[in-house]
Protein backbone atom coordinates (compact mmCIF):
# COMPACT_ATOMS: atom_id res chain seq x y z
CA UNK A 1 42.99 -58.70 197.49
CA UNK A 2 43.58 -54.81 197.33
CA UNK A 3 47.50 -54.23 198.45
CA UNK A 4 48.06 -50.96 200.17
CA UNK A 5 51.84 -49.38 200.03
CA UNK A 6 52.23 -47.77 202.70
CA UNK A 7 55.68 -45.25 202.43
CA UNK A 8 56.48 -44.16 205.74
CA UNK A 9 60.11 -43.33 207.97
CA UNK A 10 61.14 -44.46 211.42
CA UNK A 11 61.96 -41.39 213.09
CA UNK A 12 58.68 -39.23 211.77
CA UNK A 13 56.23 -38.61 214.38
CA UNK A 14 53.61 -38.55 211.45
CA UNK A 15 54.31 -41.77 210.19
CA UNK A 16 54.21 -43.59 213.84
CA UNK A 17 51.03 -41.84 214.88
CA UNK A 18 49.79 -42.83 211.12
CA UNK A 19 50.97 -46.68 211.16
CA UNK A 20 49.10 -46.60 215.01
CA UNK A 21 46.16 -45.68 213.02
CA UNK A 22 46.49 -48.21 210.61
CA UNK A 23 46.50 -50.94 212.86
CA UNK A 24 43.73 -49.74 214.57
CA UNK A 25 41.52 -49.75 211.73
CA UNK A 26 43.13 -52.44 209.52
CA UNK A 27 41.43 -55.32 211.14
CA UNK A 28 37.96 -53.79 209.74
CA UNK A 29 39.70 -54.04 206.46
CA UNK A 30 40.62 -58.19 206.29
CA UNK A 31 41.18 -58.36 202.73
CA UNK A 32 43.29 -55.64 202.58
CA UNK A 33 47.27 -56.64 202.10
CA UNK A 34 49.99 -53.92 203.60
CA UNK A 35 53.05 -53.47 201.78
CA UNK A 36 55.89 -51.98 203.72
CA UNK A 37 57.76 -49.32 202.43
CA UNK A 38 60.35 -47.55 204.73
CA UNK A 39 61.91 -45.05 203.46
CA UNK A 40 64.22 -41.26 204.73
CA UNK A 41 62.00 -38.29 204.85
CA UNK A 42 64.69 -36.65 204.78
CA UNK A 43 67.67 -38.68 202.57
CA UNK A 44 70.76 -38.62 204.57
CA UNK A 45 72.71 -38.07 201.12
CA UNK A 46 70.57 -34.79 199.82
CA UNK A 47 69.75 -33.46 203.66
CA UNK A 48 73.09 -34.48 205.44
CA UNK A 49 72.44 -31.52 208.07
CA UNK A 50 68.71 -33.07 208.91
CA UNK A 51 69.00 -35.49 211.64
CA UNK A 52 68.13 -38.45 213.14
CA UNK A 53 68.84 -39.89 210.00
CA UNK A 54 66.71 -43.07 208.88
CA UNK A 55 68.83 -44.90 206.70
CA UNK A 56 69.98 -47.51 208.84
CA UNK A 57 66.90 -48.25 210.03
CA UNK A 58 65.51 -48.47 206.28
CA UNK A 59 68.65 -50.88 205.59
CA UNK A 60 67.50 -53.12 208.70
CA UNK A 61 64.08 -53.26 207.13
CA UNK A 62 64.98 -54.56 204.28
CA UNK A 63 67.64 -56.87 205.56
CA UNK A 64 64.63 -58.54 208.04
CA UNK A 65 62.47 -58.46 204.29
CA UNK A 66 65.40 -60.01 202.53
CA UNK A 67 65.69 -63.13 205.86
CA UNK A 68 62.00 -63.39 205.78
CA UNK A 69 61.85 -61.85 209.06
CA UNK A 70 58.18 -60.36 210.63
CA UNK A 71 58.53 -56.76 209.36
CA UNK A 72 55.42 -55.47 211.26
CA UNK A 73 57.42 -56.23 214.04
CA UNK A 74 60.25 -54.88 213.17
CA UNK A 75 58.97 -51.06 212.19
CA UNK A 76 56.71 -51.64 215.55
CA UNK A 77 59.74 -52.25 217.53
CA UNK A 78 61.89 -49.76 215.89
CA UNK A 79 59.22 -47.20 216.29
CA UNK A 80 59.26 -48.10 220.22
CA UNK A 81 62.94 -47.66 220.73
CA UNK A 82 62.50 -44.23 218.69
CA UNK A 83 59.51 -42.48 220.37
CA UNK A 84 58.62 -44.56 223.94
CA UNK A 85 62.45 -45.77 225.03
CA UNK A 86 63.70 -42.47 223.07
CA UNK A 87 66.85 -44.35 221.49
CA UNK A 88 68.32 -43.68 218.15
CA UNK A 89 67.50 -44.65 214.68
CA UNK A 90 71.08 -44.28 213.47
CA UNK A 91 72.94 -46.96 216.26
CA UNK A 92 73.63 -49.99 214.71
CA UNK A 93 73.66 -51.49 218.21
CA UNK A 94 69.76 -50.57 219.08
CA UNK A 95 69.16 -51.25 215.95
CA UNK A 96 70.25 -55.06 216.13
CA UNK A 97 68.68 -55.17 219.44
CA UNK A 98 65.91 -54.45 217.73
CA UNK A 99 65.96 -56.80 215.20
CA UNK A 100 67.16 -59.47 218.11
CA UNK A 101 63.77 -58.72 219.84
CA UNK A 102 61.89 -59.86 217.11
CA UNK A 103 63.81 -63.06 216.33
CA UNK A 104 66.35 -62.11 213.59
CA UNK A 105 69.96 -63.47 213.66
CA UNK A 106 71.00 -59.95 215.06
CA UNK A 107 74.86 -60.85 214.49
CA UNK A 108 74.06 -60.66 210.83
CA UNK A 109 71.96 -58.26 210.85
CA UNK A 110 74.88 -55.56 213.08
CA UNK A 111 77.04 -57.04 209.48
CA UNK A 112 74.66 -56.36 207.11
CA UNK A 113 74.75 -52.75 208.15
CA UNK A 114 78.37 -52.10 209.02
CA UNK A 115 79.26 -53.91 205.55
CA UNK A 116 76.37 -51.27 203.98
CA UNK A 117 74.89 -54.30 202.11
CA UNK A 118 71.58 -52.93 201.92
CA UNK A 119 72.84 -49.28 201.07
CA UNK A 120 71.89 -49.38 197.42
CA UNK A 121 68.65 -51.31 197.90
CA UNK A 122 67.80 -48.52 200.57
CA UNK A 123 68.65 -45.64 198.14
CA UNK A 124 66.38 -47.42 195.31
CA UNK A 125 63.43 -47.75 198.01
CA UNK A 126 64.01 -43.91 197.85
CA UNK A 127 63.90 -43.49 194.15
CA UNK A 128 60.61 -45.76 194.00
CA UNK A 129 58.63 -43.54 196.62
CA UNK A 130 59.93 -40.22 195.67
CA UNK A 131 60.89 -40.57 191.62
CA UNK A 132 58.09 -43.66 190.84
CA UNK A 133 55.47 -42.78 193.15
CA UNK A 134 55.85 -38.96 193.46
CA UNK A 135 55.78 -38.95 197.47
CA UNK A 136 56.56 -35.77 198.32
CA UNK A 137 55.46 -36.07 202.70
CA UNK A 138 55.07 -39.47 204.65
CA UNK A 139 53.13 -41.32 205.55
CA UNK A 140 52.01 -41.81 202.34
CA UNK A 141 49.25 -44.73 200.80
CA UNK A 142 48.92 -46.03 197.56
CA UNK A 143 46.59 -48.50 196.61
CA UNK A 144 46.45 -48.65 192.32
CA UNK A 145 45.43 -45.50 191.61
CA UNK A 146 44.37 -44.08 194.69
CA UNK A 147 46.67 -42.26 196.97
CA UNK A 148 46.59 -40.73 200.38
CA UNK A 149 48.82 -38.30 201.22
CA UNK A 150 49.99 -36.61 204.36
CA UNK A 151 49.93 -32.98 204.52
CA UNK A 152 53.16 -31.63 205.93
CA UNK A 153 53.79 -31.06 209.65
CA UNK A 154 49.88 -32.49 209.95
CA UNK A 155 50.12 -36.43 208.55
CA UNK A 156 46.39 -38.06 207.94
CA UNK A 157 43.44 -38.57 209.94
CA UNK A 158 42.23 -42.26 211.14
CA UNK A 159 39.35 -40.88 209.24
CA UNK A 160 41.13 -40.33 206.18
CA UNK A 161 42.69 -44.07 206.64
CA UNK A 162 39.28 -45.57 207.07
CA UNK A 163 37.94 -43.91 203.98
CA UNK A 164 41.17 -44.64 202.07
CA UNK A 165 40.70 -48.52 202.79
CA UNK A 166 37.08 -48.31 201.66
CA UNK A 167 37.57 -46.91 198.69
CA UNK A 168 40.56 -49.22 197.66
């Protein structure tokens, strides 16, 4: 089964319009397995001036990973509060409701983040896209040694997707 990484952020327009895409065409592509990787466009530590920062968000993602939570729905629902309901990426408190909507434990998911338990995992799921995998714009998709990635201010294409998945 060909496993697709797909390195995207919460609060880019690019990567919600891209992961949209993706499920669009994904159910033409059955065999193909999705491996979420949120990370900051734009890391809070290096950009501190760039805002809304993603980190939290990232952090929540991996604390639903780390309870076995549904992380589709999570990065579905945290795009919705972003871009439809217009909330922010960096409130704890949407966040959790976030993670409540989908079914996590959302009191220990609010302590997870105020406690910054998931800080250094977040700031390694960095260093894997940009250091390991050489992302340099998001979305990005890697499948072995096949890669598709977004051009700046532009993202990729449903077409691009489509052809990505077939060739991987």
């Amino acid at each position: 089964m060909p496993k697709v990484e797909m390195f995207f952020d919460h609060t880019c327009p690019y990567c919600y319009r891209g992961h949209r895409d993706l499920m669009e065409v994904l159910p033409g592509f059955p065999s193909v397995e999705i491996l979420w990787r949120p990370v900051e466009a734009h890391p809070k530590t290096e950009e501190p001036w760039h805002k809304p920062y993603a980190d939290l968000a990232v952090q929540g993602a991996l604390f639903v990973r780390d309870a076995g939570g549904d992380e589709l729905a999570y990065h579905e629902r945290v795009y919705r509060a972003v871009f439809e309901d217009r909330l922010a990426a960096d409130d704890i408190a949407v966040l959790a409701q976030c993670a409540q909507d989908i079914g996590v434990d959302h009191l220990a998911f609010e302590e997870a983040l105020n406690s910054a338990n998931f800080e250094k995992t977040q700031r390694e799921a960095n260093d894997y896209a940009y250091e390991h995998n050489k992302v340099w714009a998001v979305p990005t998709f890697v499948c072995g040694d096949k890669r598709l990635d977004a051009v700046e201010g532009v993202g990729v294409t449903k077409a691009q997707l489509k052809t990505f998945l077939t060739e991987c």
